[in-house]
Each structure stands twice: as structure tokens, then as C-alpha cells.
Protein backbone atom coordinates (compact mmCIF):
# COMPACT_ATOMS: atom_id res chain seq x y z
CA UNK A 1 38.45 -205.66 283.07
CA UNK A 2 38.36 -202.33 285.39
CA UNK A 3 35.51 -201.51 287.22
CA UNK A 4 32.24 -200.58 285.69
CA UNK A 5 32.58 -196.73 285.87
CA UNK A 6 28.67 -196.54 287.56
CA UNK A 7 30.37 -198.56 290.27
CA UNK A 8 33.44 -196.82 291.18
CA UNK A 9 31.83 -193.30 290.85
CA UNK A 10 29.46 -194.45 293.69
CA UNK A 11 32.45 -196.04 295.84
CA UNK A 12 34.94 -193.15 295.28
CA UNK A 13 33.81 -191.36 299.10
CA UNK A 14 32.18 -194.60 300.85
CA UNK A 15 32.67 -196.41 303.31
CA UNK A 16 33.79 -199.91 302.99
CA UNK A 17 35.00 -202.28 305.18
CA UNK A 18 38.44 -201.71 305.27
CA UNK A 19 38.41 -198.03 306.15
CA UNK A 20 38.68 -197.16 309.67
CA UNK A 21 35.63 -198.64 311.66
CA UNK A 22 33.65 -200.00 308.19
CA UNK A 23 32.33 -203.13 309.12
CA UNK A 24 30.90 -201.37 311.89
CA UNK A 25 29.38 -199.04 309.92
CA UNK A 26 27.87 -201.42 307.06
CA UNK A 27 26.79 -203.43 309.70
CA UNK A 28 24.47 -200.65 311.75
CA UNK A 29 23.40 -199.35 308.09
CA UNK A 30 22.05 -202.83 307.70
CA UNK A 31 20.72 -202.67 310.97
CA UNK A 32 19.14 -199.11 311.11
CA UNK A 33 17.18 -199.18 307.27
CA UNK A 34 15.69 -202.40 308.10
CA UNK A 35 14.62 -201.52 311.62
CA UNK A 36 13.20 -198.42 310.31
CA UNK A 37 11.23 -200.09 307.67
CA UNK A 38 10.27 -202.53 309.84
CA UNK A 39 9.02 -200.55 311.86
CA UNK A 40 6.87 -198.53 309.06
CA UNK A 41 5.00 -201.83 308.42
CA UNK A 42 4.36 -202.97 312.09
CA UNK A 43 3.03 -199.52 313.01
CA UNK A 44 0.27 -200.28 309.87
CA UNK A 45 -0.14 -203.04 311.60
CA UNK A 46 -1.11 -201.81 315.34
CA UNK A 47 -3.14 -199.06 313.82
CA UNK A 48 -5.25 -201.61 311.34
CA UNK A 49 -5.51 -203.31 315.02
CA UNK A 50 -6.78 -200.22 316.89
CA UNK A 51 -7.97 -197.48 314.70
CA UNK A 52 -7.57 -197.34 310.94
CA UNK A 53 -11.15 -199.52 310.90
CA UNK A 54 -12.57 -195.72 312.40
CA UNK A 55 -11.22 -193.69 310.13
CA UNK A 56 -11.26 -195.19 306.83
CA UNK A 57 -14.41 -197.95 307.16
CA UNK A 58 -16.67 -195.84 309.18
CA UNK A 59 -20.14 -197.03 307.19
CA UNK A 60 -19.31 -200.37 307.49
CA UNK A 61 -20.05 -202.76 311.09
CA UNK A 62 -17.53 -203.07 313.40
CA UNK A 63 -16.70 -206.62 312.37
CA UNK A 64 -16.75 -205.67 309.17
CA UNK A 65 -14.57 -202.67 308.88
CA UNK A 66 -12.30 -204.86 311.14
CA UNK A 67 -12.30 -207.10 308.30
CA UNK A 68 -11.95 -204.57 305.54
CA UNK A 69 -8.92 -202.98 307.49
CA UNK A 70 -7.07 -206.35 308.28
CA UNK A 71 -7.38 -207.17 304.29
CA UNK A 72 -5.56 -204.20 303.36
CA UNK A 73 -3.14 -205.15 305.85
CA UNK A 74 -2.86 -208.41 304.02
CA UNK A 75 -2.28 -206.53 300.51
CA UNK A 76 0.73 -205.68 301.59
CA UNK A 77 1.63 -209.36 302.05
CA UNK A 78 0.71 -209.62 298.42
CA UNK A 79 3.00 -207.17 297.32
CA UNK A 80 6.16 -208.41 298.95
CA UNK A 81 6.69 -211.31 297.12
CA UNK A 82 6.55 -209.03 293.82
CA UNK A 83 8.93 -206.49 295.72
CA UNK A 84 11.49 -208.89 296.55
CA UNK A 85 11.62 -210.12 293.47
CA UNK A 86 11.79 -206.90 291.53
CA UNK A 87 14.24 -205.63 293.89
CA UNK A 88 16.28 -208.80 294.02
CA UNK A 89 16.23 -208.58 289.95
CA UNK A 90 17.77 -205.23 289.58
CA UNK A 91 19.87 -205.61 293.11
CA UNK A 92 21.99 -208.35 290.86
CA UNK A 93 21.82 -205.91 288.02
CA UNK A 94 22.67 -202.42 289.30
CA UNK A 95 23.64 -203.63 292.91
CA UNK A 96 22.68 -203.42 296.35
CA UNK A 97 23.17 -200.04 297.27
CA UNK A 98 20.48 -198.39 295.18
CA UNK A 99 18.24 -201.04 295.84
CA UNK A 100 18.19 -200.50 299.34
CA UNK A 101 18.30 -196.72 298.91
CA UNK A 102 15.23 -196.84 296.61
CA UNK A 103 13.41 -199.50 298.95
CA UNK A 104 13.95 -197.15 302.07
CA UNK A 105 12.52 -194.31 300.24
CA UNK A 106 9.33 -196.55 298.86
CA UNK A 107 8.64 -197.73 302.52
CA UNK A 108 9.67 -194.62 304.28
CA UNK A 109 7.25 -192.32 302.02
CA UNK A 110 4.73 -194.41 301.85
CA UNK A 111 4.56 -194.64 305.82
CA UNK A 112 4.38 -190.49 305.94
CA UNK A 113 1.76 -190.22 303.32
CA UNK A 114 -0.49 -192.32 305.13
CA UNK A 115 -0.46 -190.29 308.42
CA UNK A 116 -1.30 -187.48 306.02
CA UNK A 117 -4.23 -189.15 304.28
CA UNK A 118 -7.37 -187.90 305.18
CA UNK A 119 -10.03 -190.36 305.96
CA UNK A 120 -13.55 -191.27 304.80
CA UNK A 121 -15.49 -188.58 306.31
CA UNK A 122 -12.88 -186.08 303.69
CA UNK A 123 -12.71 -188.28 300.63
CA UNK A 124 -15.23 -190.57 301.19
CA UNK A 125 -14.40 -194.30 299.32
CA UNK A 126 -11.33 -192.78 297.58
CA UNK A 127 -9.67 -193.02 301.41
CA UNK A 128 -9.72 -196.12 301.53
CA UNK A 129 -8.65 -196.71 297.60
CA UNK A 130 -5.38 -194.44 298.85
CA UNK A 131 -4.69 -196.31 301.51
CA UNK A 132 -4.41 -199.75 299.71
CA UNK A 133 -2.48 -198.25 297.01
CA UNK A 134 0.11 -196.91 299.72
CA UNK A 135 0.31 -200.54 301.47
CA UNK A 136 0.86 -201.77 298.03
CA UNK A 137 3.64 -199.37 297.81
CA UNK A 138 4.84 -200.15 301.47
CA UNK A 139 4.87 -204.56 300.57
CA UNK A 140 6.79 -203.60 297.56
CA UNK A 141 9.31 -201.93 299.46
CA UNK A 142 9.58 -204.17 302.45
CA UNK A 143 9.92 -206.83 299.77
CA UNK A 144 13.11 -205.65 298.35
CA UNK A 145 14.55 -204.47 301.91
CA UNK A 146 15.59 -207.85 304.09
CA UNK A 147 17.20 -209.67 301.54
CA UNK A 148 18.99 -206.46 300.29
CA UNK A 149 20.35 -205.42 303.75
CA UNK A 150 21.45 -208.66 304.58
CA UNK A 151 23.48 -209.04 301.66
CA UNK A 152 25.21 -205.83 302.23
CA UNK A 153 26.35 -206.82 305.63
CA UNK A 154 27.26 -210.95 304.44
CA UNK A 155 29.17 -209.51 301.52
CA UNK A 156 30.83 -206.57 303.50
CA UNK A 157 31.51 -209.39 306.01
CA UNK A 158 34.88 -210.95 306.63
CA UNK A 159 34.98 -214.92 305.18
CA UNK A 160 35.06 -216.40 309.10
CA UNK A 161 32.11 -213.54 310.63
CA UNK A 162 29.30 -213.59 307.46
CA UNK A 163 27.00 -215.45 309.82
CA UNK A 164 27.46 -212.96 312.63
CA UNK A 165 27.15 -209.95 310.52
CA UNK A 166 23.86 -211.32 309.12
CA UNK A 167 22.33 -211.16 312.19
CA UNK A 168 22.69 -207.51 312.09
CA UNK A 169 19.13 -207.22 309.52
CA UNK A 170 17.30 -209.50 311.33
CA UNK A 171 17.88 -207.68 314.37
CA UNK A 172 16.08 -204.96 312.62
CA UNK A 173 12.60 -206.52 313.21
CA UNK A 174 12.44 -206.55 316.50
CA UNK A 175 13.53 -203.52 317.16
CA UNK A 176 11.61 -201.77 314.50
CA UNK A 177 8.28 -203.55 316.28
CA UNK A 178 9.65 -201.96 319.53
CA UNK A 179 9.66 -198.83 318.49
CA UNK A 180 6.10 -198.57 316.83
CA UNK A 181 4.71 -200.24 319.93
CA UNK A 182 6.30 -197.75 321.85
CA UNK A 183 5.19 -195.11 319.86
CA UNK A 184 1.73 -195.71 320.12
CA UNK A 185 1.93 -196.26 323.99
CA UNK A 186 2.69 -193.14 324.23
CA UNK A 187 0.44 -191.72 321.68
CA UNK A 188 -2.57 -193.67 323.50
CA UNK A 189 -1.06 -192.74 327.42
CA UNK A 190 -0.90 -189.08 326.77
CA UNK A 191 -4.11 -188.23 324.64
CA UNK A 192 -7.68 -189.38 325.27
CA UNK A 193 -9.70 -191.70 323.34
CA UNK A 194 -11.24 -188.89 320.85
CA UNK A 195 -7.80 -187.26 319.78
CA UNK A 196 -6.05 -190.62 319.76
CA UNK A 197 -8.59 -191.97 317.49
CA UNK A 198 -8.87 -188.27 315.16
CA UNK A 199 -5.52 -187.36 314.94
CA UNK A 200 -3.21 -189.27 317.45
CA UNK A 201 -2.33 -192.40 315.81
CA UNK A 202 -0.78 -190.37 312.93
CA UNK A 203 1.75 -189.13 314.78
CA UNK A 204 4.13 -192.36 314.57
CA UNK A 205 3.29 -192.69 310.48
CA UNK A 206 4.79 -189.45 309.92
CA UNK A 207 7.39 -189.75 312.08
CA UNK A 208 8.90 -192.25 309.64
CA UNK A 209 9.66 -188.97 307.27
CA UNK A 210 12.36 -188.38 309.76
CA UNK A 211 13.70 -191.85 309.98
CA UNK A 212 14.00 -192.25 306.33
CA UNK A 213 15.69 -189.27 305.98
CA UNK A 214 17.96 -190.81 309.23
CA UNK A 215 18.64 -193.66 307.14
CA UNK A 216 19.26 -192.29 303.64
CA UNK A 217 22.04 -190.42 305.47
CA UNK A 218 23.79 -193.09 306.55
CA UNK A 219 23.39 -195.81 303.84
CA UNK A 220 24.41 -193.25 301.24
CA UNK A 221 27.77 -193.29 302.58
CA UNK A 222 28.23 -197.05 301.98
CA UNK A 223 29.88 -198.80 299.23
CA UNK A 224 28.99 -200.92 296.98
CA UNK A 225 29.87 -204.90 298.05
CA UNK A 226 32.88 -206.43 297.28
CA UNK A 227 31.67 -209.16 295.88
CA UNK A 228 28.94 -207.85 293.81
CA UNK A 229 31.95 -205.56 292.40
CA UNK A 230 33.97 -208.72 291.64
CA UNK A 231 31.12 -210.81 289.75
CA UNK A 232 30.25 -207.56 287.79
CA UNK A 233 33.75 -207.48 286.89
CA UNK A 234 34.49 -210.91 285.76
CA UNK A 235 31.44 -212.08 283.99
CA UNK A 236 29.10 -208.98 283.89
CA UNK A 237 25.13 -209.01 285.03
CA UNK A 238 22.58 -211.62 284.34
CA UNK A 239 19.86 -210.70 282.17
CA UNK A 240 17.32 -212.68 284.33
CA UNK A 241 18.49 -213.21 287.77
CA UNK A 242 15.29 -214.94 289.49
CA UNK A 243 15.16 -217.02 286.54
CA UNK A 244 18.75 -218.38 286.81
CA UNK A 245 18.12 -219.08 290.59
CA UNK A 246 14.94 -221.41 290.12
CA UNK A 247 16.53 -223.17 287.57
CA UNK A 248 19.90 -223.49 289.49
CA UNK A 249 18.64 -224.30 293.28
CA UNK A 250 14.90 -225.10 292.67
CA UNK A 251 14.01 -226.50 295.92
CA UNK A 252 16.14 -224.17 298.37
CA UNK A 253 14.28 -221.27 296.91
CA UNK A 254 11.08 -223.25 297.85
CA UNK A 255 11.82 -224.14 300.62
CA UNK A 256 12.66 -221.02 301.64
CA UNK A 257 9.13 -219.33 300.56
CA UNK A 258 7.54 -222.17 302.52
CA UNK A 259 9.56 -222.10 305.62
CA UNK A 260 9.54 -217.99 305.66
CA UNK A 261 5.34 -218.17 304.98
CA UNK A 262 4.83 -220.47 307.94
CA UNK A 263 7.09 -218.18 310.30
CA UNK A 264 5.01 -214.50 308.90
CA UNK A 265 1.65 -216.79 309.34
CA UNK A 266 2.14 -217.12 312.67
CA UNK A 267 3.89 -214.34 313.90
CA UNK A 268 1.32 -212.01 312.40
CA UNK A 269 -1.57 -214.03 313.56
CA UNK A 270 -0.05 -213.01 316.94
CA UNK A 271 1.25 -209.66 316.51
CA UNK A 272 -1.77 -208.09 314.97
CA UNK A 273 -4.81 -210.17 315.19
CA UNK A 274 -4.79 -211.18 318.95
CA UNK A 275 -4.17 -207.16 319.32
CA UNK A 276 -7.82 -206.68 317.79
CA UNK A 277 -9.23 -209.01 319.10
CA UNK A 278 -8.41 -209.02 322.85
CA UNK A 279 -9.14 -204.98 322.58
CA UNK A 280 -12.17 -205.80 320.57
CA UNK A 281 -13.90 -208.63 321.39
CA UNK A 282 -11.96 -208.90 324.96
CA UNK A 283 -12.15 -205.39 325.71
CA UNK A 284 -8.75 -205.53 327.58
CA UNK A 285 -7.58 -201.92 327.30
CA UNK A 286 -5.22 -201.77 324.35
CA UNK A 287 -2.59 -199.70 326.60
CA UNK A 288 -2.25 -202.99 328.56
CA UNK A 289 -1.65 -204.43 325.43
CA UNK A 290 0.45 -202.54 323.93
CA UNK A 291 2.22 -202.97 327.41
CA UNK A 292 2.47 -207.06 327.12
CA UNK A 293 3.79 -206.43 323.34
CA UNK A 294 6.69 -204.84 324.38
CA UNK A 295 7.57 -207.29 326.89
CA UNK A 296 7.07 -209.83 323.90
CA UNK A 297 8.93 -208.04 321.42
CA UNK A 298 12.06 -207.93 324.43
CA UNK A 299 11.94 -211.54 324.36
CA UNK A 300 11.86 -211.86 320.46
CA UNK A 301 14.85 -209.76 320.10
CA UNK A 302 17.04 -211.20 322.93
CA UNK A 303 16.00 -214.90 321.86
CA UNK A 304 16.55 -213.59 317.80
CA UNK A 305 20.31 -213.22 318.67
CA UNK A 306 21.45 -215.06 321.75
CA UNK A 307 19.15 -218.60 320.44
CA UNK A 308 20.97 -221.65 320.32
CA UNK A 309 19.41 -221.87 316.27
CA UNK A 310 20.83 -218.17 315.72
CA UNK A 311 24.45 -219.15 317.08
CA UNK A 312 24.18 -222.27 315.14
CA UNK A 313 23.49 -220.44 311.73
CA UNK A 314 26.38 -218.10 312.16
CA UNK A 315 28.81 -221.22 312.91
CA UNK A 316 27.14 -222.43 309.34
CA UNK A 317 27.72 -219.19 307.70
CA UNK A 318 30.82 -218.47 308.91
């Protein structure tokens, strides 16, 4: 059986990872979509923390717009789950490549519309209506993106260096929450409070119009996987992917929700409600915060890849 025609049109100019510097090339187009949607959702994140509670819950208290602007945070948690299961249906089904491609564009648009979207004081409750509906948009997207990019780079990968290479994604977190905290540092250094707080911390949501478009460029110009290639090819797509995995590995796949909720629990706790309340309720100036993040987030990624758990996992994988 040749090729599905769908599938060799879009590998006829890519790169793979036998042409000259490939694997290299897969692997930092792993790398660079997830960072940059990574960093689209943690950059929701340190504005829900700092400023979003201003401009789209203005009528409400202060603890309760905090509230009302850490929920729609938490929609987007909602919508991941759906995401990655949509996107992990039709990944198996029309591959990983436009998965990814459509995922980037999701998260990255998303991201830019909300630095555009005026606030209560403009369209009064429909503001905040928007807003949700974007972070829906933005889980959905995230959703589909880890698993996506990780499986281009494992089945890219050599048999003896899939662990390795599938390191390459996760690095993407922690540099994606680097750059958004360092976005905003500079955002908050170089304006004062009253144009940080008007029109400031939109600056680093539509920033991610240019990263998408960053990304698009170079994960267009990546094949399809091998192996996604070779399973198309010799048995063809499953009708119902997700369904076929619960029934064939039941308790790895829960497991894995359970051990993955635990980790996000926790992390976020940290990463997004100590930031509102130690500039809220501590009144530490958030700059000093935003200072002691990026420290933390320098730890996170140099413990994410040099850990003695990471370096065990690749000698697993590979």
C-alpha cells in the first residue's frame, strides 16, 4: 500500500530527520511551538495575578474580582482535557503535523485577541463573557499542544535517543514561563502603575501574534512522523482513537490524568496564586516578585533536564 496521497503531498519539501541537520530541526520545532504556547497561557496567568481583576471585574470587591479573574483562569483548565482529547483524536486520524499547526494557531490567536479586548468600562459584562470564551479557546489549544509536540520529536527520534528528544517539549514550559515573566518585568519596570494597569500589560498578549507567526514558520516545514506514516500505511486510521486507548491500557491512561493533575495542582497553586496573594494581601511589590519567579523558573528548567528522574526517563525511553 503507497502512501496516503494527503501524506506525501505534505512531506514532498519537509524536513525529516534524515535530511541534513533534521533531528535538530524537529527537535527545536517541538521545542519553540510549545514554549510559545506555553508561554501564551502563563502570561494569562501573571496578568489574572496582577491586573486582569482591574480591567474586566471593576464593580465587583477586590476579593471578589480576584476570585472572578482566577475562575476564568481555571476555565481554561476545563478546557484542556477536552482539547487534548479532540486533538489527540484527529492527531491519530490526520496526523501530527496539522494538529500542532492548528493548536499553535488556536493558542497563539487567542493570546493576541485578548490584549486587544477592551475591558468593562467599553463593553461592560460582555468583557468579561469575551474573555472566558478566549481562555476556553486558549485550554483547548494548550490541550492538544504537549502531547502533539512530543510525539513529533519521540517519533522523529532515533530508536536509542526517543527519551532524550522528548525532553525537548517539556523544556518548552519553562522557558515559555520565562519569557512571560520577563515580559511583564519589563512592562511593570518601565511604565508606572496607571499605564501598566490601562494599557501596559497588553503588550506581552499581543506579542504572541508574532510568535505564532515565528512558529508556524518553522513547524510548517516539518514532516509528517515516520511512524504515524507507517501505521497509516499498514492498517489505516482508527475510527475512535481515545476509545481504543481506555479499553487497551485503562489504568496507564489514569494514572497518567492523576499523576499530571497533582503536578498542575501544585505548580499553579504556586505560580499564580502565591503571585496574588503576596502582591495583594502581602503587598510585596509585584516587580520583586516577578524578580523571585524568574529565579524559580531558572531552577525549574535546569532541574527539568539535568534531574536524576529526567535522565532516568530517557534511559527508559531510549
Amino acid at each position: 500500500m503507497t502512501e496516503p496521497a494527503h501524506l506525501a503531498a505534505a512531506s514532498a519539501n519537509a524536513v525529516t530527520a534524515e535530511s541534513p541537520g533534521g533531528m535538530r530541526r524537529i527537535a527545536t520545532a517541538s521545542f519553540i511551538g510549545t514554549a510559545i504556547e506555553f508561554y501564551d497561557y502563563y502570561i494569562y496567568g501573571t496578568a489574572a495575578a496582577l491586573v486582569l481583576n482591574e480591567a474586566f471585574f471593576p464593580e465587583l470587591s477586590r476579593t471578589a474580582g480576584t476570585l472572578a479573574t482566577l475562575s476564568t483562569f481555571a476555565i481554561g483548565f476545563a478546557a484542556r482535557p477536552i482539547g487534548a482529547a479532540v486533538f489527540g483524536h484527529y492527531g491519530d486520524r490526520v496526523g501530527r503535523k496539522t494538529v500542532l499547526v492548528v493548536s499553535l494557531l488556536m493558542m497563539g490567536l487567542s493570546t493576541g485577541l485578548i490584549g486587544l479586548l477592551p475591558g468593562y468600562a467599553t463593553l461592560g459584562v460582555w468583557a468579561p463573557v469575551l474573555l472566558v470564551l478566549l481562555r476556553v479557546v486558549q485550554g483547548l489549544g494548550l490541550g492538544g499542544e504537549w502531547g502533539g509536540a512530543a510525539l513529533l520529536a519521540v517519533e522523529h527520534a532515533p530508536k536509542k535517543k526517543r527519551g532524550l528528544y522528548a525532553a525537548a517539549p517539556q523544556m518548552g514550559s519553562p522557558v515559555g514561563y520565562f519569557a512571560a515573566t520577563v515580559t511583564f518585568l519589563l512592562m511593570s519596570s518601565v511604565l508606572d502603575e496607571g499605564a501598566f494597569e490601562s494599557w501596559g500589560w497588553r503588550i506581552p498578549f499581543l506579542l504572541s501574534f508574532v510568535l505564532v507567526a515565528v512558529g508556524l514558520a518553522i513547524r510548517l516545514k516539518i514532516s509528517e512522523t515516520p511512524a504515524f506514516a507507517k501505521v497509516v500505511e499498514e492498517r489505516g486510521t482508527t475510527k475512535a482513537p481515545l476509545v481504543e486507548a481506555f479499553r487497551r491500557h485503562p489504568k496507564e491512561m489514569l494514572l497518567g490524568a492523576g499523576m499530571i493533575t497533582v503536578v498542575y495542582v501544585m505548580f499553579y497553586t504556586a505560580a499564580t496564586y502565591c503571585m496574588t496573594y503576596t502582591t495583594g494581601t502581602l503587598e510585596i511589590p509585584k516587580n520583586d516578585m516577578l524578580g523571585l519567579t524568574l529565579v524559580a523558573v531558572v531552577v525549574l528548567g535546569v532541574s527539568t533536564f539535568l534531574s536524576p528522574a529526567g535522565r532516568t526517563v530517557w534511559a527508559a525511553a531510549s
